[in-house]
PDB file of N, CA and C in Angstrom:
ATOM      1  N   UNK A   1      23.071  55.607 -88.233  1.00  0.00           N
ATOM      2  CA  UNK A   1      22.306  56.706 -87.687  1.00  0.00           C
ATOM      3  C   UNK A   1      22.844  57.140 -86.321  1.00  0.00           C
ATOM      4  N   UNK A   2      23.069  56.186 -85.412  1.00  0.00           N
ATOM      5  CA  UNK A   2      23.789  56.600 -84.301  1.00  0.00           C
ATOM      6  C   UNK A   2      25.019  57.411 -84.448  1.00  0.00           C
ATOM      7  N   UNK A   3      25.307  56.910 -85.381  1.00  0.00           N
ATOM      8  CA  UNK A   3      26.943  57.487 -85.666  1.00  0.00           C
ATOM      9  C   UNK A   3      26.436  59.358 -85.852  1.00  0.00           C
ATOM     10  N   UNK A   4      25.833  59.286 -86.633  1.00  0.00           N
ATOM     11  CA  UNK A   4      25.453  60.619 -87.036  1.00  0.00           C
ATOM     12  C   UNK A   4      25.005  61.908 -85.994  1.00  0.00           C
ATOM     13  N   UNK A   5      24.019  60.798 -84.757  1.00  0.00           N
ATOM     14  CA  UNK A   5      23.612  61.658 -83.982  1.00  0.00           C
ATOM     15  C   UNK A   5      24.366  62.187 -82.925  1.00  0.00           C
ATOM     16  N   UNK A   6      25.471  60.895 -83.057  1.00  0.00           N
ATOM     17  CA  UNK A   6      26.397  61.226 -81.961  1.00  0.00           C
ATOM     18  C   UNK A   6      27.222  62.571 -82.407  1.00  0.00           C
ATOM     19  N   UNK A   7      27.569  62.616 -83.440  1.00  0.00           N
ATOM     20  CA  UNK A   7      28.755  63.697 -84.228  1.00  0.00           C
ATOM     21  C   UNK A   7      27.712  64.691 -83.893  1.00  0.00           C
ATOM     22  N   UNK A   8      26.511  64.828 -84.203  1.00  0.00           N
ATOM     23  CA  UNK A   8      25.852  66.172 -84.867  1.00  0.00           C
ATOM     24  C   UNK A   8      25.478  66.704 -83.170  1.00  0.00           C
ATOM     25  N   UNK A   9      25.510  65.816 -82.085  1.00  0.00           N
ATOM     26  CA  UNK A   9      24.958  66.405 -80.691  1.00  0.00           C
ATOM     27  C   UNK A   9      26.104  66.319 -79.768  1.00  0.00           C
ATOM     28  N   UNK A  10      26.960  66.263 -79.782  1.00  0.00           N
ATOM     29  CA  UNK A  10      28.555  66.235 -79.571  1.00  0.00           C
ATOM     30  C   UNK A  10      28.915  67.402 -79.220  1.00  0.00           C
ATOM     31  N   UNK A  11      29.362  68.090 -80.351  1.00  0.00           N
ATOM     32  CA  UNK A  11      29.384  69.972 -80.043  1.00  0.00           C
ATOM     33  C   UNK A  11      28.612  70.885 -79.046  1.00  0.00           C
ATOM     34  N   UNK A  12      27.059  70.440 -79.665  1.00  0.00           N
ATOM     35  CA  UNK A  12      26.274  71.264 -78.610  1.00  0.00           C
ATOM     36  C   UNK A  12      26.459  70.755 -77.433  1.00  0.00           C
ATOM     37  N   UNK A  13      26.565  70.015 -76.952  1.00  0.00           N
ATOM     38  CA  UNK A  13      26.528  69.217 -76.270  1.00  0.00           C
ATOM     39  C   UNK A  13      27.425  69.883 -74.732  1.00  0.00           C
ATOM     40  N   UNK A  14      28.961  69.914 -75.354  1.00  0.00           N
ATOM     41  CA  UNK A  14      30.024  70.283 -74.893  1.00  0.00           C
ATOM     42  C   UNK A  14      29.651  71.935 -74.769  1.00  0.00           C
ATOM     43  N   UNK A  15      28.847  72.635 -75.989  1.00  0.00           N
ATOM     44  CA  UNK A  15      28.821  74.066 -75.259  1.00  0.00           C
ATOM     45  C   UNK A  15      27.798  74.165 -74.463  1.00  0.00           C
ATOM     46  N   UNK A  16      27.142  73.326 -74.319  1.00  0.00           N
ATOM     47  CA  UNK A  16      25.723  73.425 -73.148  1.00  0.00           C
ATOM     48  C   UNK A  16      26.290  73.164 -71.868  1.00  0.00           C
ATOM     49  N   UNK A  17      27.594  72.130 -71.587  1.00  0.00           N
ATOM     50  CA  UNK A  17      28.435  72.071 -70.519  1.00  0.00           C
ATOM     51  C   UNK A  17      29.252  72.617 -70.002  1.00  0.00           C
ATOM     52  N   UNK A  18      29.737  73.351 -70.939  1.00  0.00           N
ATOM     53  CA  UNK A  18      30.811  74.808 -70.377  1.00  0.00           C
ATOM     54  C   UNK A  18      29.954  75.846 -70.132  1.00  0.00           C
ATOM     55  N   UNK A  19      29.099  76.094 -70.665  1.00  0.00           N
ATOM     56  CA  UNK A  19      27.991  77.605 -70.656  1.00  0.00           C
ATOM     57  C   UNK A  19      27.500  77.152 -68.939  1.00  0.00           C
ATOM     58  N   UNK A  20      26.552  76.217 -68.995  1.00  0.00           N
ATOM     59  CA  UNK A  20      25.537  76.191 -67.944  1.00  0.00           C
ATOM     60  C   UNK A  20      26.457  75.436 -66.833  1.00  0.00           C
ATOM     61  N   UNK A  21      27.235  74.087 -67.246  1.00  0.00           N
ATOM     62  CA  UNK A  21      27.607  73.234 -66.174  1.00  0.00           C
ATOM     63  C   UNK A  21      26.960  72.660 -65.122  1.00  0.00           C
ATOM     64  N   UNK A  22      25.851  72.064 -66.112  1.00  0.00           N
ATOM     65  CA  UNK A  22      24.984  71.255 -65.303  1.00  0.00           C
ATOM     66  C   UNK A  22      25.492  69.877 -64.703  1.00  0.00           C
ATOM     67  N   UNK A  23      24.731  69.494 -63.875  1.00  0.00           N
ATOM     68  CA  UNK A  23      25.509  67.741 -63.065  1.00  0.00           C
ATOM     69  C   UNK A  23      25.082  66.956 -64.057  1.00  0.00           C
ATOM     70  N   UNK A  24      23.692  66.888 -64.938  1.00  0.00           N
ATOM     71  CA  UNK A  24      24.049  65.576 -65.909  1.00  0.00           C
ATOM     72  C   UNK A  24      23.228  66.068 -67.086  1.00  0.00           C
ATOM     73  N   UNK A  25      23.527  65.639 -68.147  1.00  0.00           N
ATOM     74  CA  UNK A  25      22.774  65.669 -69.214  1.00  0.00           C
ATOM     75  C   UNK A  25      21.397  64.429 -69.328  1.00  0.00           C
ATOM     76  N   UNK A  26      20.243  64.413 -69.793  1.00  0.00           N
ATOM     77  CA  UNK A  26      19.317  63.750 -69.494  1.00  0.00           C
ATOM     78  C   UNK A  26      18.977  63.677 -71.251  1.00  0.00           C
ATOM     79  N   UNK A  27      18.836  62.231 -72.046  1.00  0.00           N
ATOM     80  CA  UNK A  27      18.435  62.547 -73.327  1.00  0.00           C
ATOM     81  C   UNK A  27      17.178  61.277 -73.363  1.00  0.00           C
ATOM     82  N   UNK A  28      15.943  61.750 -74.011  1.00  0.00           N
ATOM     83  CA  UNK A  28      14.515  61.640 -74.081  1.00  0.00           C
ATOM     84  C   UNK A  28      13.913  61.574 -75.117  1.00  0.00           C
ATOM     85  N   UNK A  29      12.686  62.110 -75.428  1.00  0.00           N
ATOM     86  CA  UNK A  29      11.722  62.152 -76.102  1.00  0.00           C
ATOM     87  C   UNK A  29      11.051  60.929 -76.758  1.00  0.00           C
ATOM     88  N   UNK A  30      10.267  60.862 -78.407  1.00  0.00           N
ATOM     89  CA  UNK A  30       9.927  59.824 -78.574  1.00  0.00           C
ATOM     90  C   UNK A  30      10.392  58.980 -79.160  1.00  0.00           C
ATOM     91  N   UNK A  31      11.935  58.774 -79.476  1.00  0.00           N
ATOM     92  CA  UNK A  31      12.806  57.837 -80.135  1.00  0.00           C
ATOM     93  C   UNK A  31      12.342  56.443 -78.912  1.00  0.00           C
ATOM     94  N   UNK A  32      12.331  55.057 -79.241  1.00  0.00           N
ATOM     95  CA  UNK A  32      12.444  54.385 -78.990  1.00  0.00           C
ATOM     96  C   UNK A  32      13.126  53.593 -78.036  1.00  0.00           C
ATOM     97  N   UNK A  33      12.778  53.651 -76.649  1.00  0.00           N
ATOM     98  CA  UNK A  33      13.789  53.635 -75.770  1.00  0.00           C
ATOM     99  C   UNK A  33      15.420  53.071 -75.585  1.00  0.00           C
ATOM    100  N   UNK A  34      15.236  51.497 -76.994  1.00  0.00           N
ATOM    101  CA  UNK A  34      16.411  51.009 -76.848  1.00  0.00           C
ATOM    102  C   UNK A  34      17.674  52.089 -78.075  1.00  0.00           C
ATOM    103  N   UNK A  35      16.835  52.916 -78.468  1.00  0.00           N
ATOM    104  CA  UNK A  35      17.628  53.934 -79.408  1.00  0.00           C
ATOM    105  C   UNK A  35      17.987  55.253 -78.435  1.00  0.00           C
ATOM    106  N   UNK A  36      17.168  55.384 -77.625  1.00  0.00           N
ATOM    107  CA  UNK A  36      17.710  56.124 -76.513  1.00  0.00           C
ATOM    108  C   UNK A  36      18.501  55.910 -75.544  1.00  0.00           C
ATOM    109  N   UNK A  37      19.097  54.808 -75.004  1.00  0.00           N
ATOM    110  CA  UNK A  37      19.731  54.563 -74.114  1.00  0.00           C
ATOM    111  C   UNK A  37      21.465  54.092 -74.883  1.00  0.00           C
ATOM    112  N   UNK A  38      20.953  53.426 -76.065  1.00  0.00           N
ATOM    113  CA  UNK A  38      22.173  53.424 -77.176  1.00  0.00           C
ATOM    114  C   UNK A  38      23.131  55.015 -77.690  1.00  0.00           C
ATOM    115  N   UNK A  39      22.221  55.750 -77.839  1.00  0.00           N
ATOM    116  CA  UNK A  39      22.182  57.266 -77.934  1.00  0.00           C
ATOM    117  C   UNK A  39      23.020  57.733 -76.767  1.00  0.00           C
ATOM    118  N   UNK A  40      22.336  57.789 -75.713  1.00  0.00           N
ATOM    119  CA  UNK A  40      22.596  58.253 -74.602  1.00  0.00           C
ATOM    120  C   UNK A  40      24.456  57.964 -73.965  1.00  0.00           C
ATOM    121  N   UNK A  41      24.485  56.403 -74.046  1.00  0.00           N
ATOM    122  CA  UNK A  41      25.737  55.625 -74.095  1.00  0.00           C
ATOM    123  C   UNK A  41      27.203  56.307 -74.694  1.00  0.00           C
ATOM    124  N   UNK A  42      26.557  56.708 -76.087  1.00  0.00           N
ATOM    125  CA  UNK A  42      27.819  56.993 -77.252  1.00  0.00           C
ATOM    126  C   UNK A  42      27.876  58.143 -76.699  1.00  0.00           C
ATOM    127  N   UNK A  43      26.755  59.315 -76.517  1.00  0.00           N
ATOM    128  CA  UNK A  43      27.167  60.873 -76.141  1.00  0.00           C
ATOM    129  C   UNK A  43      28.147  60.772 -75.296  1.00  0.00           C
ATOM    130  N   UNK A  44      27.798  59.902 -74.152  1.00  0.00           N
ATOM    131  CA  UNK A  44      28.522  60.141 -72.917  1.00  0.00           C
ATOM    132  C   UNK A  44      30.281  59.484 -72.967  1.00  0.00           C
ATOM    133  N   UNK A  45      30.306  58.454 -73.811  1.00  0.00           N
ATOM    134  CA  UNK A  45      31.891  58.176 -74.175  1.00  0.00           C
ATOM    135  C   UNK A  45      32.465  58.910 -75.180  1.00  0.00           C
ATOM    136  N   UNK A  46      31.265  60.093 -75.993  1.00  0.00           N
ATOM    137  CA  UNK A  46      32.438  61.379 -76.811  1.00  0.00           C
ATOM    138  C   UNK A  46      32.492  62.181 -76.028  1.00  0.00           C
ATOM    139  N   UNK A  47      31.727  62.437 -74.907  1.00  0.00           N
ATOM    140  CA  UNK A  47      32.006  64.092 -74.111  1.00  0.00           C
ATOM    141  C   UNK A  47      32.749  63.148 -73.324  1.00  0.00           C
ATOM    142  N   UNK A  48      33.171  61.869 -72.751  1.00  0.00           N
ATOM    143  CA  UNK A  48      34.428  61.771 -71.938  1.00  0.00           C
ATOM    144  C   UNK A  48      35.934  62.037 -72.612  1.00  0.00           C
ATOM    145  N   UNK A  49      35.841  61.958 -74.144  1.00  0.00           N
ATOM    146  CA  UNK A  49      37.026  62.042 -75.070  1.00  0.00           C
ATOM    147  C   UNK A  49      37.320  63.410 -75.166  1.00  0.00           C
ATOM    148  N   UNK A  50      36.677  64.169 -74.817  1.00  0.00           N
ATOM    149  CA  UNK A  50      36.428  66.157 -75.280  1.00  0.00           C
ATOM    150  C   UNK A  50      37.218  66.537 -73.577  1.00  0.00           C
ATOM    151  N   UNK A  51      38.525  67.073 -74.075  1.00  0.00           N
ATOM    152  CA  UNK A  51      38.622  67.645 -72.779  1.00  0.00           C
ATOM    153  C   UNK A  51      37.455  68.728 -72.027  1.00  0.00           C
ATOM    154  N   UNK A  52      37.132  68.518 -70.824  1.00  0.00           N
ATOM    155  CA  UNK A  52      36.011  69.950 -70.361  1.00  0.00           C
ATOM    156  C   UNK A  52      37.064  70.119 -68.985  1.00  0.00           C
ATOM    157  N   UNK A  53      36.411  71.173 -68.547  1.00  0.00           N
ATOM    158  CA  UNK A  53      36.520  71.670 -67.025  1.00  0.00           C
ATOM    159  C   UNK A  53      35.743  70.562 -66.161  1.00  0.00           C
ATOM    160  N   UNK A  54      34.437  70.424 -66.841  1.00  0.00           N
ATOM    161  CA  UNK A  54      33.592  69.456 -65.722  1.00  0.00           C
ATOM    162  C   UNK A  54      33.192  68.190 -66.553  1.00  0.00           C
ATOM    163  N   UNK A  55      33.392  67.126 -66.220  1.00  0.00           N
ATOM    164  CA  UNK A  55      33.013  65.731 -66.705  1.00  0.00           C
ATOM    165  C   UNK A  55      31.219  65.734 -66.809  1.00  0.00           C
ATOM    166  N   UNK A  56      30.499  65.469 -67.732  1.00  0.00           N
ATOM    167  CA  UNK A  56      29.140  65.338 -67.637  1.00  0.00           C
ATOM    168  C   UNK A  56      28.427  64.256 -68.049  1.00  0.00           C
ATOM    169  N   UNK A  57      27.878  63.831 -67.278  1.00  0.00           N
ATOM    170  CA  UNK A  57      27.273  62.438 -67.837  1.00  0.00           C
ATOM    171  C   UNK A  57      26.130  62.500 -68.276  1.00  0.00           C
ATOM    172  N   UNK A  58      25.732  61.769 -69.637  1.00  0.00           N
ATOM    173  CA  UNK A  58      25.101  61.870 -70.326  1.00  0.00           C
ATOM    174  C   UNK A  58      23.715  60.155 -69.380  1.00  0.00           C
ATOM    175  N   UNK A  59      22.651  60.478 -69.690  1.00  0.00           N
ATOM    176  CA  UNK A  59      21.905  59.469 -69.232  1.00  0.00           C
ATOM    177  C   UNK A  59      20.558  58.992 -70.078  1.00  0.00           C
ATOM    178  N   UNK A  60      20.076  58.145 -70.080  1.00  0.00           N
ATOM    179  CA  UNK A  60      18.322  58.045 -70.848  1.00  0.00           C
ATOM    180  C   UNK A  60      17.844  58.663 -69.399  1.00  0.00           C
ATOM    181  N   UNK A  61      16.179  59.441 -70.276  1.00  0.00           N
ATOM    182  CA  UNK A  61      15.367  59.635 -69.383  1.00  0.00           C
ATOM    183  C   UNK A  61      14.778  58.333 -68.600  1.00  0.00           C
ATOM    184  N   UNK A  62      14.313  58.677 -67.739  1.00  0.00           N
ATOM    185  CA  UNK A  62      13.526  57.394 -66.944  1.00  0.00           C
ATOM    186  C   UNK A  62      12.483  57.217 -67.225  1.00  0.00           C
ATOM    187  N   UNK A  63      11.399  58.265 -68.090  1.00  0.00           N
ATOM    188  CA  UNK A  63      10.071  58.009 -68.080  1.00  0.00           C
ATOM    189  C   UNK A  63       9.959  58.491 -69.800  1.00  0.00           C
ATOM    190  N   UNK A  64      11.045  58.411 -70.655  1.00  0.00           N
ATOM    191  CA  UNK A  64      10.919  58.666 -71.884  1.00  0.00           C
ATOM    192  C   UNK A  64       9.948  58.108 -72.440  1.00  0.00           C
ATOM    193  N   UNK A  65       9.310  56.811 -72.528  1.00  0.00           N
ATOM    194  CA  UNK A  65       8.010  56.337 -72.695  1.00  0.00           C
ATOM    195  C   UNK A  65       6.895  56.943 -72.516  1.00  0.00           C
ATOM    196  N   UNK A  66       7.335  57.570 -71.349  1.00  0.00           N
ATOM    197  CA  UNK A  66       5.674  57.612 -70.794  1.00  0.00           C
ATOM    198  C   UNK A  66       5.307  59.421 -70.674  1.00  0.00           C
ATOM    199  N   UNK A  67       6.294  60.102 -71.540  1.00  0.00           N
ATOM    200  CA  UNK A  67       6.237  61.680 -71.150  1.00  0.00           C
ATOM    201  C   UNK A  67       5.080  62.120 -71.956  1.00  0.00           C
ATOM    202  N   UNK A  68       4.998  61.233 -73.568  1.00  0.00           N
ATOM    203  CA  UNK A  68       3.821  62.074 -73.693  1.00  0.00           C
ATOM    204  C   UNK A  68       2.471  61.824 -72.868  1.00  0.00           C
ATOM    205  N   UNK A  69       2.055  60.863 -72.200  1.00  0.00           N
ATOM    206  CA  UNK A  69       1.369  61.050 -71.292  1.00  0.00           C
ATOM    207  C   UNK A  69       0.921  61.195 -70.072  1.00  0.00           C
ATOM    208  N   UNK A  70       2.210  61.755 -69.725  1.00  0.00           N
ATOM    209  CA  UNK A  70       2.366  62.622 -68.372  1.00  0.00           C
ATOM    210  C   UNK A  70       1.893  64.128 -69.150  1.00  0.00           C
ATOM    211  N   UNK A  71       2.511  64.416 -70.294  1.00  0.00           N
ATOM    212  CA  UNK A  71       2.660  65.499 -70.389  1.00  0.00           C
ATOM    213  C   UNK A  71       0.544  65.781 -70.713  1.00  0.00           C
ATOM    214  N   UNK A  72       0.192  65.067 -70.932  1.00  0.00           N
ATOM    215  CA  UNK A  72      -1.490  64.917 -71.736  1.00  0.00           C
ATOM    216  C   UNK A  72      -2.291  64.762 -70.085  1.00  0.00           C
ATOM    217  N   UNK A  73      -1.813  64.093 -69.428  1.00  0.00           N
ATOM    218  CA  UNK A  73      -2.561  63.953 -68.442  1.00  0.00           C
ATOM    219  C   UNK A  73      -2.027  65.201 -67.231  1.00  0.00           C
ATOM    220  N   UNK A  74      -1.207  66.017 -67.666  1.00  0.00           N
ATOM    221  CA  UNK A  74      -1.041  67.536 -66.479  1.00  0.00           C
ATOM    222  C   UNK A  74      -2.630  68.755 -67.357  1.00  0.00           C
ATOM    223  N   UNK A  75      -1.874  68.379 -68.528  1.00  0.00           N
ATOM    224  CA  UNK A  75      -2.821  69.478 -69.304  1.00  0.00           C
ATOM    225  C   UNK A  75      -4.673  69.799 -68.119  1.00  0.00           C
ATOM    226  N   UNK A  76      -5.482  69.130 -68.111  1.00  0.00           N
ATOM    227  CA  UNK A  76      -6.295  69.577 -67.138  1.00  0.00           C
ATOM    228  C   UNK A  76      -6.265  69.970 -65.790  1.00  0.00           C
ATOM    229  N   UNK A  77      -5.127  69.476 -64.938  1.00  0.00           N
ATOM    230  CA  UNK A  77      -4.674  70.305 -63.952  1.00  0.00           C
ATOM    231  C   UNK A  77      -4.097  72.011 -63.990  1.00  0.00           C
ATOM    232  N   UNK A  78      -3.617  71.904 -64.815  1.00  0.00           N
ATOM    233  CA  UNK A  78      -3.034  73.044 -65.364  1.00  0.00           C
ATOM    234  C   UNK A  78      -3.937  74.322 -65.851  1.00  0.00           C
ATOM    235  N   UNK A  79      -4.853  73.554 -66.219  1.00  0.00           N
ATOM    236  CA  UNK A  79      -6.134  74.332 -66.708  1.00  0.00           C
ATOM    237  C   UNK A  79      -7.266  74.479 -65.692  1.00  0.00           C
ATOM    238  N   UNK A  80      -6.907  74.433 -64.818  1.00  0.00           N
ATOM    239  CA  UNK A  80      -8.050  74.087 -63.633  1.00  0.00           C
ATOM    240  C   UNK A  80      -6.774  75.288 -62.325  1.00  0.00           C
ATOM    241  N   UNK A  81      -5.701  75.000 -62.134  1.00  0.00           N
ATOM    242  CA  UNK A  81      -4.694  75.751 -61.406  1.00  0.00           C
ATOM    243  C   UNK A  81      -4.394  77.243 -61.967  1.00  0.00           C
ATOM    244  N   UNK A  82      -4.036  77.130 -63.005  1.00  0.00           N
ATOM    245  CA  UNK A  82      -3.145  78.261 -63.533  1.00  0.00           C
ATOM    246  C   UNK A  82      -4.143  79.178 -63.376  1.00  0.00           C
ATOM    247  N   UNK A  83      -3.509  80.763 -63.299  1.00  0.00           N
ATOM    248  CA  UNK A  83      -4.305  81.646 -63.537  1.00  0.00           C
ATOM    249  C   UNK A  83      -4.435  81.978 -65.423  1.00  0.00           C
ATOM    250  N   UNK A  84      -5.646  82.571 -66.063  1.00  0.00           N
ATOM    251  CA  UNK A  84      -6.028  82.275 -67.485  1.00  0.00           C
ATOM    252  C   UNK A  84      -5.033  83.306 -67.967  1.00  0.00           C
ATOM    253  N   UNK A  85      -4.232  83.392 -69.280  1.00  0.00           N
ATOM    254  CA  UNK A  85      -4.198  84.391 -69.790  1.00  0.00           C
ATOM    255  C   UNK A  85      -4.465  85.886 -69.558  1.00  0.00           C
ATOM    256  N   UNK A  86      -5.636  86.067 -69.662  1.00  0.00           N
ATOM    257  CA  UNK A  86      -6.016  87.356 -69.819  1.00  0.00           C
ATOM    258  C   UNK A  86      -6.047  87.690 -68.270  1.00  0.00           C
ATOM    259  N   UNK A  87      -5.810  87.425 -67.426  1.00  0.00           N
ATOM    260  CA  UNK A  87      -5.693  87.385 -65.813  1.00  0.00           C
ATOM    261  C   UNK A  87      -4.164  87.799 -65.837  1.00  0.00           C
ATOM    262  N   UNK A  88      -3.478  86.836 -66.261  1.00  0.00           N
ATOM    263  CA  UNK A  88      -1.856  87.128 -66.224  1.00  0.00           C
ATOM    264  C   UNK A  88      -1.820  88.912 -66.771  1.00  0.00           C
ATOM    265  N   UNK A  89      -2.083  88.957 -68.469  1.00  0.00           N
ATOM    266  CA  UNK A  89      -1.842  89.783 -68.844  1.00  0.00           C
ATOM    267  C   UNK A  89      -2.632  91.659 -68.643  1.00  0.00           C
ATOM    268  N   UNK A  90      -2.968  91.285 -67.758  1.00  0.00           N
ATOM    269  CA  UNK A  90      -4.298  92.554 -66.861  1.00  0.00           C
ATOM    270  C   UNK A  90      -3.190  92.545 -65.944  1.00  0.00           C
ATOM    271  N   UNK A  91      -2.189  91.408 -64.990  1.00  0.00           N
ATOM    272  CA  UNK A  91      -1.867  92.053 -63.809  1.00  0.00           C
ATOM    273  C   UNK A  91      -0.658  92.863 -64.360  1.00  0.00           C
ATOM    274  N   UNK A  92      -0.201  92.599 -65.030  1.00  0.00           N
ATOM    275  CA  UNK A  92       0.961  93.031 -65.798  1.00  0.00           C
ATOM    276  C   UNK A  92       1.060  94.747 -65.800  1.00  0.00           C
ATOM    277  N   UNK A  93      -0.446  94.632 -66.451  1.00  0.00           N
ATOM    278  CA  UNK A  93      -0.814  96.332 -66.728  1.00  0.00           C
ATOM    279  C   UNK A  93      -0.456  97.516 -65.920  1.00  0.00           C
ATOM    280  N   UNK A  94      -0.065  98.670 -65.771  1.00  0.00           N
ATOM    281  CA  UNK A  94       0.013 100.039 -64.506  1.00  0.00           C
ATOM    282  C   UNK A  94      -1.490 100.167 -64.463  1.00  0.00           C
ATOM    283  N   UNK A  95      -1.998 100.738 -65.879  1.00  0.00           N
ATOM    284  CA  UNK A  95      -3.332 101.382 -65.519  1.00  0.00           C
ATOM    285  C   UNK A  95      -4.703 100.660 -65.518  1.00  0.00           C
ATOM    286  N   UNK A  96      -5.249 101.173 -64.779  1.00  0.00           N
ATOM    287  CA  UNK A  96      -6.758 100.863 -64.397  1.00  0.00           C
ATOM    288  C   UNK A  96      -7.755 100.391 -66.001  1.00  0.00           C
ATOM    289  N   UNK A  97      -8.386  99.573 -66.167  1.00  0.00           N
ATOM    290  CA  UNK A  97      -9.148  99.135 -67.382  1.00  0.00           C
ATOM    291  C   UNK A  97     -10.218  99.888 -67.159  1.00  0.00           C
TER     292      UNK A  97
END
């Protein structure tokens, strides 16, 4: 499976680094951290094999564990801060309601 993910995120990979040329690539979500950092490992020794303009290092997230509940515990701030929808989409408007 590694093998696979490495080939299939390889490409994009390399055009996400010539397009944008960001300082590092960051790889996450809810795969299993020791499958993420294994992951993370192989990307970064095929994009060193890929000639580029800019070298990019591939890394695990730091809080890949714990994003879905960072991401669960912003949700009521967010909802308490943000301005609502229909607020956004009124200022947007030219004319008078």
């Amino acid at each position: 499976m590694d093998r696979d993910a490495t080939r299939a995120l390889t490409g994009p990979l390399v055009a996400v680094s010539c397009l944008l040329d960001p300082d590092a690539i960051v790889i996450g979500g809810r795969l299993p951290v020791p499958l993420i950092e294994r992951l993370s490992a192989r990307l970064d020794a095929a994009l060193a094999q890929v000639s580029m303009p800019n070298r990019v290092p591939v890394h695990p997230a730091q809080m890949a564990a714990e994003a879905p509940a960072i991401g669960a515990a912003i949700l009521p701030f967010l909802d308490q801060l943000l301005p609502s929808d229909a607020i956004l989409m009124q200022a947007g408007r030219s004319d008078p309601i």
